[in-house]
PDB file of N, CA and C in Angstrom:
ATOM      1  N   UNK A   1      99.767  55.477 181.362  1.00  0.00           N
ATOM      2  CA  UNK A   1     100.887  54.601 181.716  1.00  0.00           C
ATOM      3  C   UNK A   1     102.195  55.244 181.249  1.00  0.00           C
ATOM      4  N   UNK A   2     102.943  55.192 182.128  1.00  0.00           N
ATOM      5  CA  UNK A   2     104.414  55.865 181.772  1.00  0.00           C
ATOM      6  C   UNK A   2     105.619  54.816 181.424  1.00  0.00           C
ATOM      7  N   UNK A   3     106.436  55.086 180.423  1.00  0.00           N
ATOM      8  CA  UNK A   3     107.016  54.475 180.195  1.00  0.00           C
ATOM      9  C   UNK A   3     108.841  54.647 180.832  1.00  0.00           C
ATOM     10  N   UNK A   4     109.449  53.233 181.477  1.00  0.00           N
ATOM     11  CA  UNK A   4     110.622  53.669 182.202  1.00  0.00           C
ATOM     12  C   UNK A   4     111.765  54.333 181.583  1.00  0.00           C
ATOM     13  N   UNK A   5     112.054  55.628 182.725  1.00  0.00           N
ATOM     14  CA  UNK A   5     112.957  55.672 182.276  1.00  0.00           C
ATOM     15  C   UNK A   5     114.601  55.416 181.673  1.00  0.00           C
ATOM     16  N   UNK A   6     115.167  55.758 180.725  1.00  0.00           N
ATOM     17  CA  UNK A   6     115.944  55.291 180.246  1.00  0.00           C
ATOM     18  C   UNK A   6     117.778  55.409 181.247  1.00  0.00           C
ATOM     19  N   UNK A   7     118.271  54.949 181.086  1.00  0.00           N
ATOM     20  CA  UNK A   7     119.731  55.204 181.638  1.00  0.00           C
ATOM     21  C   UNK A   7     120.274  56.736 181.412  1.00  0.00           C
ATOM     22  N   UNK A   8     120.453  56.883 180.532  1.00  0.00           N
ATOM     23  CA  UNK A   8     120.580  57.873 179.967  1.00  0.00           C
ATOM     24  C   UNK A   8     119.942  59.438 180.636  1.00  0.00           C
ATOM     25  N   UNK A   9     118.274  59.450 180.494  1.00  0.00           N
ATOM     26  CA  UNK A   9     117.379  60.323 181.652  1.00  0.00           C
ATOM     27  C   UNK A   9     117.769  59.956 182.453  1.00  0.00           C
ATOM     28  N   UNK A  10     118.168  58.953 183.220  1.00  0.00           N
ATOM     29  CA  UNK A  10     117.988  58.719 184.305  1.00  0.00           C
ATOM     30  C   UNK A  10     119.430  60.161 184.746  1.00  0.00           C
ATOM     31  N   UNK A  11     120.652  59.524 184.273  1.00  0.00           N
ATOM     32  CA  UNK A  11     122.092  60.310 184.446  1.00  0.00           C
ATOM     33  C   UNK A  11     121.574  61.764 184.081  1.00  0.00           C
ATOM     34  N   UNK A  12     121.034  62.322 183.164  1.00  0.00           N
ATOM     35  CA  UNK A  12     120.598  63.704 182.952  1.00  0.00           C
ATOM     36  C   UNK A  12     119.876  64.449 184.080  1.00  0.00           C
ATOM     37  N   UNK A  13     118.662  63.736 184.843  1.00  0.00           N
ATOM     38  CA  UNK A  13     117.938  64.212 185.561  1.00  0.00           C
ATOM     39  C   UNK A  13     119.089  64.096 187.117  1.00  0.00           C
ATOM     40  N   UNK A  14     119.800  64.044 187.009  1.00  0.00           N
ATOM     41  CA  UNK A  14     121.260  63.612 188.196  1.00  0.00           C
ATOM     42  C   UNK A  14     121.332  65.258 187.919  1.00  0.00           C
ATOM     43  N   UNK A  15     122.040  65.631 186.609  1.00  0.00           N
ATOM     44  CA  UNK A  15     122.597  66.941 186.329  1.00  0.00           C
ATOM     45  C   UNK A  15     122.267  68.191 186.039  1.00  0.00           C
ATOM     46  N   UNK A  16     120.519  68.083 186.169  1.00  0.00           N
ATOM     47  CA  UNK A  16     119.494  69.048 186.023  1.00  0.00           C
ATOM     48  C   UNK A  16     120.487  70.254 187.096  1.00  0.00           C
ATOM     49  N   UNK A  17     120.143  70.490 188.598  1.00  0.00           N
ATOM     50  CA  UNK A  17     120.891  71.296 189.094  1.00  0.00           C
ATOM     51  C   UNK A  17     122.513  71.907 188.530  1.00  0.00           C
ATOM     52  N   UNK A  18     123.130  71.655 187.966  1.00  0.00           N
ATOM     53  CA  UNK A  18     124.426  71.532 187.099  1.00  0.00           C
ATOM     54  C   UNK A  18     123.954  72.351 186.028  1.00  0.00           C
ATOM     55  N   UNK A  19     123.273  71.880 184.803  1.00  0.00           N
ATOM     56  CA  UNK A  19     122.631  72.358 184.058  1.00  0.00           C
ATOM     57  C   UNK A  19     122.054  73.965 184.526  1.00  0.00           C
ATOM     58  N   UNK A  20     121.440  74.022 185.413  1.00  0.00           N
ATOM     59  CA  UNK A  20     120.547  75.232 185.927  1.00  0.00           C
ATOM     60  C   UNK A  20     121.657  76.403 185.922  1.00  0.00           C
ATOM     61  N   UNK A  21     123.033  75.652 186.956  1.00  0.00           N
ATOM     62  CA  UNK A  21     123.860  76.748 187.417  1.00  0.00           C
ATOM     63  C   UNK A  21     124.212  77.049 186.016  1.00  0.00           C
ATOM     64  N   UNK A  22     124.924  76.121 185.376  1.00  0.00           N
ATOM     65  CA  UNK A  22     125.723  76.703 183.911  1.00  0.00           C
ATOM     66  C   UNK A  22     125.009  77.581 183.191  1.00  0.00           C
ATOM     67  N   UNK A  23     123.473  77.369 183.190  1.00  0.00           N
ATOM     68  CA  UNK A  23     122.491  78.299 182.665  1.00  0.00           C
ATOM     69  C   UNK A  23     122.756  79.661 182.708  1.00  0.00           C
ATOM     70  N   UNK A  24     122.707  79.860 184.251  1.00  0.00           N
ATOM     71  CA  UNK A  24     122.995  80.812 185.262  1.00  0.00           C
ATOM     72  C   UNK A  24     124.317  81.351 184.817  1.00  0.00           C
ATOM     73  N   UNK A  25     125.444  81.152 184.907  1.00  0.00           N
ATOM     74  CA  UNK A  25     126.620  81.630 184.248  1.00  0.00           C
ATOM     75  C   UNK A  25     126.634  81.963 183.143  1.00  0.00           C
ATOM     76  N   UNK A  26     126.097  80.993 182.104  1.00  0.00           N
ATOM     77  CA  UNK A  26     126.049  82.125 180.401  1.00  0.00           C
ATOM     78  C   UNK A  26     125.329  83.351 180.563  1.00  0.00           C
ATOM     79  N   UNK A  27     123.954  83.162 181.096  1.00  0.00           N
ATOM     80  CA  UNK A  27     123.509  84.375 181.082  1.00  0.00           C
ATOM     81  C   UNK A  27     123.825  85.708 181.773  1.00  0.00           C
ATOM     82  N   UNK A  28     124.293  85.456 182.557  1.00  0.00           N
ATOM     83  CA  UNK A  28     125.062  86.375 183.602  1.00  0.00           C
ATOM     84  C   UNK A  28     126.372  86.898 182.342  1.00  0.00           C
ATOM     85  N   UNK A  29     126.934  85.840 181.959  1.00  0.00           N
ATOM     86  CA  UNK A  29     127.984  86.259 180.886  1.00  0.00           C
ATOM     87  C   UNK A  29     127.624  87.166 179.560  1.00  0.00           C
ATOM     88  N   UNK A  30     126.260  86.923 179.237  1.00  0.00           N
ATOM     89  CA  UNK A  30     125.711  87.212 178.203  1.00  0.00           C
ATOM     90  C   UNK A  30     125.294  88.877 178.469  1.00  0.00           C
ATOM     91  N   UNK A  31     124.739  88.951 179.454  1.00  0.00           N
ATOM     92  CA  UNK A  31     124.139  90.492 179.822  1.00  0.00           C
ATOM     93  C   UNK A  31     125.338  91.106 180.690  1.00  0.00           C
ATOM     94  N   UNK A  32     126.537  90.434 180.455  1.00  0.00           N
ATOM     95  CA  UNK A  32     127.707  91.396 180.490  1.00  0.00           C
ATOM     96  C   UNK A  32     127.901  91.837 179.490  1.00  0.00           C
ATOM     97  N   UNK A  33     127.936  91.241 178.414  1.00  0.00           N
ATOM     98  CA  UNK A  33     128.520  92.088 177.041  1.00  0.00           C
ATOM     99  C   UNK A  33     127.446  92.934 176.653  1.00  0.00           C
ATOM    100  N   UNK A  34     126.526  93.060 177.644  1.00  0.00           N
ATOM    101  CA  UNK A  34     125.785  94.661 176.930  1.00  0.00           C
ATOM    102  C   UNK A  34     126.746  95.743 177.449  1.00  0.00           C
ATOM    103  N   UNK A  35     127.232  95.565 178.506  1.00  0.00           N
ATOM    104  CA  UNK A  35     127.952  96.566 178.984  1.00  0.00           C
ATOM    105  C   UNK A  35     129.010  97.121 177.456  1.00  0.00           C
ATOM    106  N   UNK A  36     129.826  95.996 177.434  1.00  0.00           N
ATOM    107  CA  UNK A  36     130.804  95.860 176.527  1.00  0.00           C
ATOM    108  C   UNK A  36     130.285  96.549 175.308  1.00  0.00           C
ATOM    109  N   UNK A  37     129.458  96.036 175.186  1.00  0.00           N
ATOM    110  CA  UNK A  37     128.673  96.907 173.343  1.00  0.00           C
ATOM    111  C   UNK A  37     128.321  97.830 173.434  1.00  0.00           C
ATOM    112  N   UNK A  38     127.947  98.772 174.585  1.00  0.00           N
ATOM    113  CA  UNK A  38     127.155  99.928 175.014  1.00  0.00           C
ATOM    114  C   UNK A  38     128.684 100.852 174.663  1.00  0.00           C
ATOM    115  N   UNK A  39     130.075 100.609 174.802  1.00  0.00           N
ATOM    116  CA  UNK A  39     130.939 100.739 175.086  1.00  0.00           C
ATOM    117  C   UNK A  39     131.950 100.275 173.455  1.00  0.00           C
ATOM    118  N   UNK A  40     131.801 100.355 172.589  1.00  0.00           N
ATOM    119  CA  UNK A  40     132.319  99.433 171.698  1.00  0.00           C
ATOM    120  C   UNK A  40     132.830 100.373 171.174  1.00  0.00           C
ATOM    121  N   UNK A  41     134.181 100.673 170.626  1.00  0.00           N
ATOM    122  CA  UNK A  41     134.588 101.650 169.660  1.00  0.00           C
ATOM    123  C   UNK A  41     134.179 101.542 168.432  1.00  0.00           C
ATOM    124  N   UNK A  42     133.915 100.631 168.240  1.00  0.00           N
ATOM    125  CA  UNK A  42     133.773 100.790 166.052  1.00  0.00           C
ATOM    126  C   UNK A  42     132.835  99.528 165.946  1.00  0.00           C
ATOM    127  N   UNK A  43     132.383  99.415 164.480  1.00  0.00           N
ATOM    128  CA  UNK A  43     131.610  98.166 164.188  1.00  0.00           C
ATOM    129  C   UNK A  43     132.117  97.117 164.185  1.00  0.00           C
ATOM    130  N   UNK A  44     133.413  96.880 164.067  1.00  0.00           N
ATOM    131  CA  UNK A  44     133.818  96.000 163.748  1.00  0.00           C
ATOM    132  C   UNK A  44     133.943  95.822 165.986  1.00  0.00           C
ATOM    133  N   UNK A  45     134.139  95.963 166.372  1.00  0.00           N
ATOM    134  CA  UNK A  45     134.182  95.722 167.728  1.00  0.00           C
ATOM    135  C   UNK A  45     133.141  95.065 168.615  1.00  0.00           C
ATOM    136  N   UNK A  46     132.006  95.790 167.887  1.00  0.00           N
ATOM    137  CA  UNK A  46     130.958  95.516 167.986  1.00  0.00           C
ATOM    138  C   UNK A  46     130.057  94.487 167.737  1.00  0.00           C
ATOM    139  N   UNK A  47     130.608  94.318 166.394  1.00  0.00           N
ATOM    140  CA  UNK A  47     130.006  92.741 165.786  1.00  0.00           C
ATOM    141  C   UNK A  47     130.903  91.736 166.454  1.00  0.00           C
ATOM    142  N   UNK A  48     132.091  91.881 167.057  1.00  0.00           N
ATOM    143  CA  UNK A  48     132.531  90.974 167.767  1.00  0.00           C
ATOM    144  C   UNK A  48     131.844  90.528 169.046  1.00  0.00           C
ATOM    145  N   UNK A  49     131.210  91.347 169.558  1.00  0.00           N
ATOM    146  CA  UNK A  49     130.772  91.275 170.466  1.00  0.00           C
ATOM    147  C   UNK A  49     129.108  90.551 170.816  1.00  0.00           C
ATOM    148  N   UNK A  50     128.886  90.977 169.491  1.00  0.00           N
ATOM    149  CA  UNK A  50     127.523  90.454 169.122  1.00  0.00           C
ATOM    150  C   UNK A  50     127.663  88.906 168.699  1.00  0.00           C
ATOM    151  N   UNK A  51     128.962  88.607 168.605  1.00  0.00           N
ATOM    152  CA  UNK A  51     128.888  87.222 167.686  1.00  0.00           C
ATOM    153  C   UNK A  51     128.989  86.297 168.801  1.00  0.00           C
ATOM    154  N   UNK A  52     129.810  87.428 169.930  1.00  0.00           N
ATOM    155  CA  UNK A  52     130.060  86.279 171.629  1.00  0.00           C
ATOM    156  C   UNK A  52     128.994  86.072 172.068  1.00  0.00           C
ATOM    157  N   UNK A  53     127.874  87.227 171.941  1.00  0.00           N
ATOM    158  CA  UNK A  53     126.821  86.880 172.193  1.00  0.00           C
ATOM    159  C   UNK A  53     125.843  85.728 171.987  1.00  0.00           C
ATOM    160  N   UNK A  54     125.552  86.081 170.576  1.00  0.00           N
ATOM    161  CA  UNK A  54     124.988  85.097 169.562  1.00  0.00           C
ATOM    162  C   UNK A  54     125.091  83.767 170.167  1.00  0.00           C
ATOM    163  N   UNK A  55     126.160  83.379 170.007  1.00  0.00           N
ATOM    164  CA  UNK A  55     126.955  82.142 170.418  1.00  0.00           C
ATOM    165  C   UNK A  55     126.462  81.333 171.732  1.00  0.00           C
ATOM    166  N   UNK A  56     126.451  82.152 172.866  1.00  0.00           N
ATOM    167  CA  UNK A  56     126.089  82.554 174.052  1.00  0.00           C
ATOM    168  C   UNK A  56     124.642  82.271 174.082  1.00  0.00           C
ATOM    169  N   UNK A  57     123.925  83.211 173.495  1.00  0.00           N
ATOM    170  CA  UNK A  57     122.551  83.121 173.028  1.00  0.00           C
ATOM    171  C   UNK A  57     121.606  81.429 172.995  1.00  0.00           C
ATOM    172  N   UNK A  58     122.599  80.668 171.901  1.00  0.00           N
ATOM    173  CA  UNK A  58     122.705  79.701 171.282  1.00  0.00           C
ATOM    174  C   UNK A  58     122.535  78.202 172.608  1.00  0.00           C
ATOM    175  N   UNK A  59     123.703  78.465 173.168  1.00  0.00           N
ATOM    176  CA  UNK A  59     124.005  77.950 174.605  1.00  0.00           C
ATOM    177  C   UNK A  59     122.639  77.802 175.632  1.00  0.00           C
ATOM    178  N   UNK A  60     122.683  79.092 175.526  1.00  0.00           N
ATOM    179  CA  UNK A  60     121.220  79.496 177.254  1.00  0.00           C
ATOM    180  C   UNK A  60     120.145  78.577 176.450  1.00  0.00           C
ATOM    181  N   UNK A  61     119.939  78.933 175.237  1.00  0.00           N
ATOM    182  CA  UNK A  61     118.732  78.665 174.813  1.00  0.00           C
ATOM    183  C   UNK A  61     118.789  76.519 174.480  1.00  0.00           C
ATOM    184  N   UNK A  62     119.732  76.458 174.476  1.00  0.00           N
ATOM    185  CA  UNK A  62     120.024  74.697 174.202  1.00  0.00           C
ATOM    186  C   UNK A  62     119.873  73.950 175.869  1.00  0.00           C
ATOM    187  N   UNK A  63     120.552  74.594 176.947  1.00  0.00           N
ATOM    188  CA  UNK A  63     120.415  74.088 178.370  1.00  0.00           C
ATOM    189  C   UNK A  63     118.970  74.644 178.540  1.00  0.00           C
ATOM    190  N   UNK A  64     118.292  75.387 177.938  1.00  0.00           N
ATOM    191  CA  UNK A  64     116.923  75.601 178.904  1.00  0.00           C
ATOM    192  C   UNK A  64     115.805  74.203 178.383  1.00  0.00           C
ATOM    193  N   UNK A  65     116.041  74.226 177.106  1.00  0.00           N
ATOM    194  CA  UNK A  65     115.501  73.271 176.278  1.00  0.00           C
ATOM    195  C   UNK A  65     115.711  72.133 177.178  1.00  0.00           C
ATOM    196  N   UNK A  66     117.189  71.668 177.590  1.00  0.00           N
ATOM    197  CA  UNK A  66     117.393  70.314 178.049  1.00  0.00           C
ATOM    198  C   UNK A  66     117.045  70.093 179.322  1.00  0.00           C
ATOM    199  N   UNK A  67     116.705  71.237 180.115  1.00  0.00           N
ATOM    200  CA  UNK A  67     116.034  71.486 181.477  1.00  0.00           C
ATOM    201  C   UNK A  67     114.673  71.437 181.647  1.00  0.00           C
ATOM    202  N   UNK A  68     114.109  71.962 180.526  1.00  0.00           N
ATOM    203  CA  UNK A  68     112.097  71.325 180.172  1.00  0.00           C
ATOM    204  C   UNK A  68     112.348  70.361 180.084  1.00  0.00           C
ATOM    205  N   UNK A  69     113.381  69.640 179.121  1.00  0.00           N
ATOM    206  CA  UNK A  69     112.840  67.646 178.805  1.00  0.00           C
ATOM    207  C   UNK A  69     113.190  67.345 180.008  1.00  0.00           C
ATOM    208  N   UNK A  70     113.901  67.651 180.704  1.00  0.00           N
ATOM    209  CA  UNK A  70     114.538  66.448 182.158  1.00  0.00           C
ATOM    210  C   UNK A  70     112.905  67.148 183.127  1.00  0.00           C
ATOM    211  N   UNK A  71     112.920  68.289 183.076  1.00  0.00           N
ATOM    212  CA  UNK A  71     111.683  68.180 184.616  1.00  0.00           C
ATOM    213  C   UNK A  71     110.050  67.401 183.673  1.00  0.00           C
ATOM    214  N   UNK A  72     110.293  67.798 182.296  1.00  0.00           N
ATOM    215  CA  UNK A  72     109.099  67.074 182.037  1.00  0.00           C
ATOM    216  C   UNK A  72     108.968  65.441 181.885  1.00  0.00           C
ATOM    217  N   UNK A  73     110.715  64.574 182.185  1.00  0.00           N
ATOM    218  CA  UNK A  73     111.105  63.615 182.416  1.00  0.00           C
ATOM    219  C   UNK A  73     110.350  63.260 183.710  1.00  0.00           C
ATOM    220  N   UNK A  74     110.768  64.143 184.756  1.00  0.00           N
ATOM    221  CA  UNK A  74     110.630  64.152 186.365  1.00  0.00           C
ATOM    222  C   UNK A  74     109.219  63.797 186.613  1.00  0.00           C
ATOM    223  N   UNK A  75     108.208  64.835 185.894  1.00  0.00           N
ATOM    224  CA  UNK A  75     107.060  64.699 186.362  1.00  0.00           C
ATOM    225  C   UNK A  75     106.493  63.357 185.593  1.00  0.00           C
ATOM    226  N   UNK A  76     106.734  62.473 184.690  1.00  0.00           N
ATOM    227  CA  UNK A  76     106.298  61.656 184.239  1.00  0.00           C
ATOM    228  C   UNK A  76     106.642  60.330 185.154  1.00  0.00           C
ATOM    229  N   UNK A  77     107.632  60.492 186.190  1.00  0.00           N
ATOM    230  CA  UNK A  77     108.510  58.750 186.781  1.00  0.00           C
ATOM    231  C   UNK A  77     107.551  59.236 188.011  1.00  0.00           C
TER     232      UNK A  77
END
């Protein structure tokens, strides 16, 4: 027995596609700055670059998370 969903899922599973693209853009953003680091004059340039990453990193990995709960939302309604 499944239990209904909430208002809340309900508006999230609306923005799943949304979610996907933005996905799509960090990471695309993210495996640009390899270019950039491949390319870095000094460490200190470098760790800058790593920290946009990081950051970045942080992001992809929080929308993918929220993209399993909404389709594992989906398959439960």
């Amino acid at each position: 027995m499944h239990t209904p969903l909430t208002e809340e899922q309900k508006e999230l599973i609306t923005q799943k596609e949304s979610f996907i693209a933005q996905k799509a853009t960090l990471l695309k953003e993210y495996k640009s700055y390899q270019n950039d680091l491949e390319y870095a004059a000094d460490n200190f340039e470098e760790s800058l670059i790593e920290n946009k990453r990081e950051k970045l990193a942080t992001q992809i990995r929080t929308l993918g998370q929220q993209i399993r709960e909404i389709e594992s939302w989906e398959s439960q309604a």
